[in-house]
Protein backbone atom coordinates (compact mmCIF):
# COMPACT_ATOMS: atom_id res chain seq x y z
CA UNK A 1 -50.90 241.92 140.96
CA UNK A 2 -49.26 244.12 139.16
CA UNK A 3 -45.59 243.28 139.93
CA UNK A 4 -43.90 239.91 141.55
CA UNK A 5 -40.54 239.69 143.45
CA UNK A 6 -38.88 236.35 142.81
CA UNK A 7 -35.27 235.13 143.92
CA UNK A 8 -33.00 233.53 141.64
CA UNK A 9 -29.79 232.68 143.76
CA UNK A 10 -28.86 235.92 145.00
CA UNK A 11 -30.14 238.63 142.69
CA UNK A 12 -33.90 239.16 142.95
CA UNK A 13 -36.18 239.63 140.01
CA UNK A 14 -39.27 241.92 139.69
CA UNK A 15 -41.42 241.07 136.68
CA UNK A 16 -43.59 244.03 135.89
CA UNK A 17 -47.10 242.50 134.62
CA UNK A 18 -48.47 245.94 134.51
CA UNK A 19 -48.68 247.28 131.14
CA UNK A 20 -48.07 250.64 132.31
CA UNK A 21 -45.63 251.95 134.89
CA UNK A 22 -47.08 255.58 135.60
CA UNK A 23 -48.19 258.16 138.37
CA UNK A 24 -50.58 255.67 139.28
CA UNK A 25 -48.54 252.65 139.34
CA UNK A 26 -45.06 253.67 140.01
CA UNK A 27 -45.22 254.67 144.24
CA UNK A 28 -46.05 251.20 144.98
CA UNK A 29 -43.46 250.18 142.77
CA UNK A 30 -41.07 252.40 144.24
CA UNK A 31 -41.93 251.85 147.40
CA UNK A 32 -41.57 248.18 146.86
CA UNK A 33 -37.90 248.70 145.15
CA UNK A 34 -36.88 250.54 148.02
CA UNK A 35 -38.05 248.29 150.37
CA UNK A 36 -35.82 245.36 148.97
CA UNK A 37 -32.78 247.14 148.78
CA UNK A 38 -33.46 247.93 152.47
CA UNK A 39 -33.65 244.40 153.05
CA UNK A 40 -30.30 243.90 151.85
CA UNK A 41 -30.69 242.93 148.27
CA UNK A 42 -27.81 244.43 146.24
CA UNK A 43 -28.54 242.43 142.76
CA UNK A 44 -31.66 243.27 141.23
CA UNK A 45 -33.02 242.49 137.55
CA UNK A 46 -36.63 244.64 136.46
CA UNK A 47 -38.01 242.39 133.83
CA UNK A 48 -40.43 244.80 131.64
CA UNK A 49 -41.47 242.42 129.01
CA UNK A 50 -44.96 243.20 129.54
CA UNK A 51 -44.07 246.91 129.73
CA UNK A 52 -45.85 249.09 126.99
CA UNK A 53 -45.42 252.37 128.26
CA UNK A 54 -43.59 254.20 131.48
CA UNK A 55 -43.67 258.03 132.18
CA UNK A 56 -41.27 260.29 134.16
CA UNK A 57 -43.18 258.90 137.90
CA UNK A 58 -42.05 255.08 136.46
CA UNK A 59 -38.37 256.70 135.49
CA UNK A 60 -38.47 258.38 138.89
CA UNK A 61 -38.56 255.32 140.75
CA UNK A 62 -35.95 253.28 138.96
CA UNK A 63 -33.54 256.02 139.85
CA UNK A 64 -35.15 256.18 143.70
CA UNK A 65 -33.62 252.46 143.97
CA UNK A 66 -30.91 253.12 142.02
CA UNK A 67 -29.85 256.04 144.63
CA UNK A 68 -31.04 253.63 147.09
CA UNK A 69 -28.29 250.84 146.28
CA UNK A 70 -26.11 254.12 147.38
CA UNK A 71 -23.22 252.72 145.34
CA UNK A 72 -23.40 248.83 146.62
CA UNK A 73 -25.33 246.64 144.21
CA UNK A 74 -26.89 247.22 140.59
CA UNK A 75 -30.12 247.17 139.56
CA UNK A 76 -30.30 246.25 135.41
CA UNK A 77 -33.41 246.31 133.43
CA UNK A 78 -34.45 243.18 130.82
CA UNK A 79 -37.48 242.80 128.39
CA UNK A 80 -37.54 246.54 126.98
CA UNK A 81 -39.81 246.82 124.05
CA UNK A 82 -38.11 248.87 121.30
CA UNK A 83 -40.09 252.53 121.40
CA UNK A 84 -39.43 252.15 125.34
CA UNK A 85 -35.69 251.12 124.37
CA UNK A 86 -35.92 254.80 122.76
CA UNK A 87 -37.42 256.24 125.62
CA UNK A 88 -34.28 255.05 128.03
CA UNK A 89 -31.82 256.61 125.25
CA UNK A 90 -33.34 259.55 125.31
CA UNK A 91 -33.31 260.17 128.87
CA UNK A 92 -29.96 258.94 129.22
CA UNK A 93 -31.54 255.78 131.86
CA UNK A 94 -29.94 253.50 129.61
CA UNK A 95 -26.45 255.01 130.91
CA UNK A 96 -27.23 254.66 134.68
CA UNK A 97 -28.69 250.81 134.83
CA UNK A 98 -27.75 248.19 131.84
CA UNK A 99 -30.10 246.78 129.90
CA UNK A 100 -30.31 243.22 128.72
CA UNK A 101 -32.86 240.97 126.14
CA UNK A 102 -33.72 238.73 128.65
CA UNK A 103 -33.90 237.65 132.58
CA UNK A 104 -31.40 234.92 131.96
CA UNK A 105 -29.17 237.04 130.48
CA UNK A 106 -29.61 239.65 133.28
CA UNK A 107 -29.10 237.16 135.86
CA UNK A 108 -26.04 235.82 134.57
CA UNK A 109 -24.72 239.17 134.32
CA UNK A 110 -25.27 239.74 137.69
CA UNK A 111 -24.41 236.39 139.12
CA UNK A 112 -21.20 236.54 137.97
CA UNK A 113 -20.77 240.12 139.09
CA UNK A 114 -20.80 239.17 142.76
């Protein structure tokens, strides 16, 4: 599987297993992001530890749940190997969701946020 949905209180978390989140990966991925926000989840951490390389279909769908949230909720990212890190800077991602070390970290944020 190369993604898993698990709840931690109220904010869900998606840990990518995938090493890469690309054309081939990233509809099911988005389709799957989209889905939970249409379930109602507002508070959502994307734990990429395992991530080693995402292209513009993988950017794509962060910002298709991102617009999906319409305003109500945040999605943040965690895990972000550096030369992705650089990737996010770049294309100005790291301005639109907040990036954090770790899940607990990203939780907490979150958490508290409600």
């Amino acid at each position: 599987m190369p993604f898993t949905v698990e709840p931690s209180g109220d904010v869900i978390v998606i840990k990518v297993h995938a090493k890469r989140l690309d054309a081939y990966l990233a509809p099911e991925f988005k389709a799957r992001l989209i889905y939970l926000v249409q379930s109602g989840h507002e508070r959502i951490v994307i734990d990429m530890a395992a991530l080693e390389f995402i292209d513009s279909s993988g950017l794509g769908a962060l910002i298709a749940g991102l617009k999906a949230l319409g305003g109500h909720g945040e999605i943040v990212l965690c895990g972000i190997a550096p030369r992705l890190l650089s990737l996010f800077q770049l294309t100005h991602v790291d301005k639109l969701l907040h990036i954090f070390d770790n899940v607990e970290e990203a939780v907490s944020r979150l958490a508290t946020s409600a």
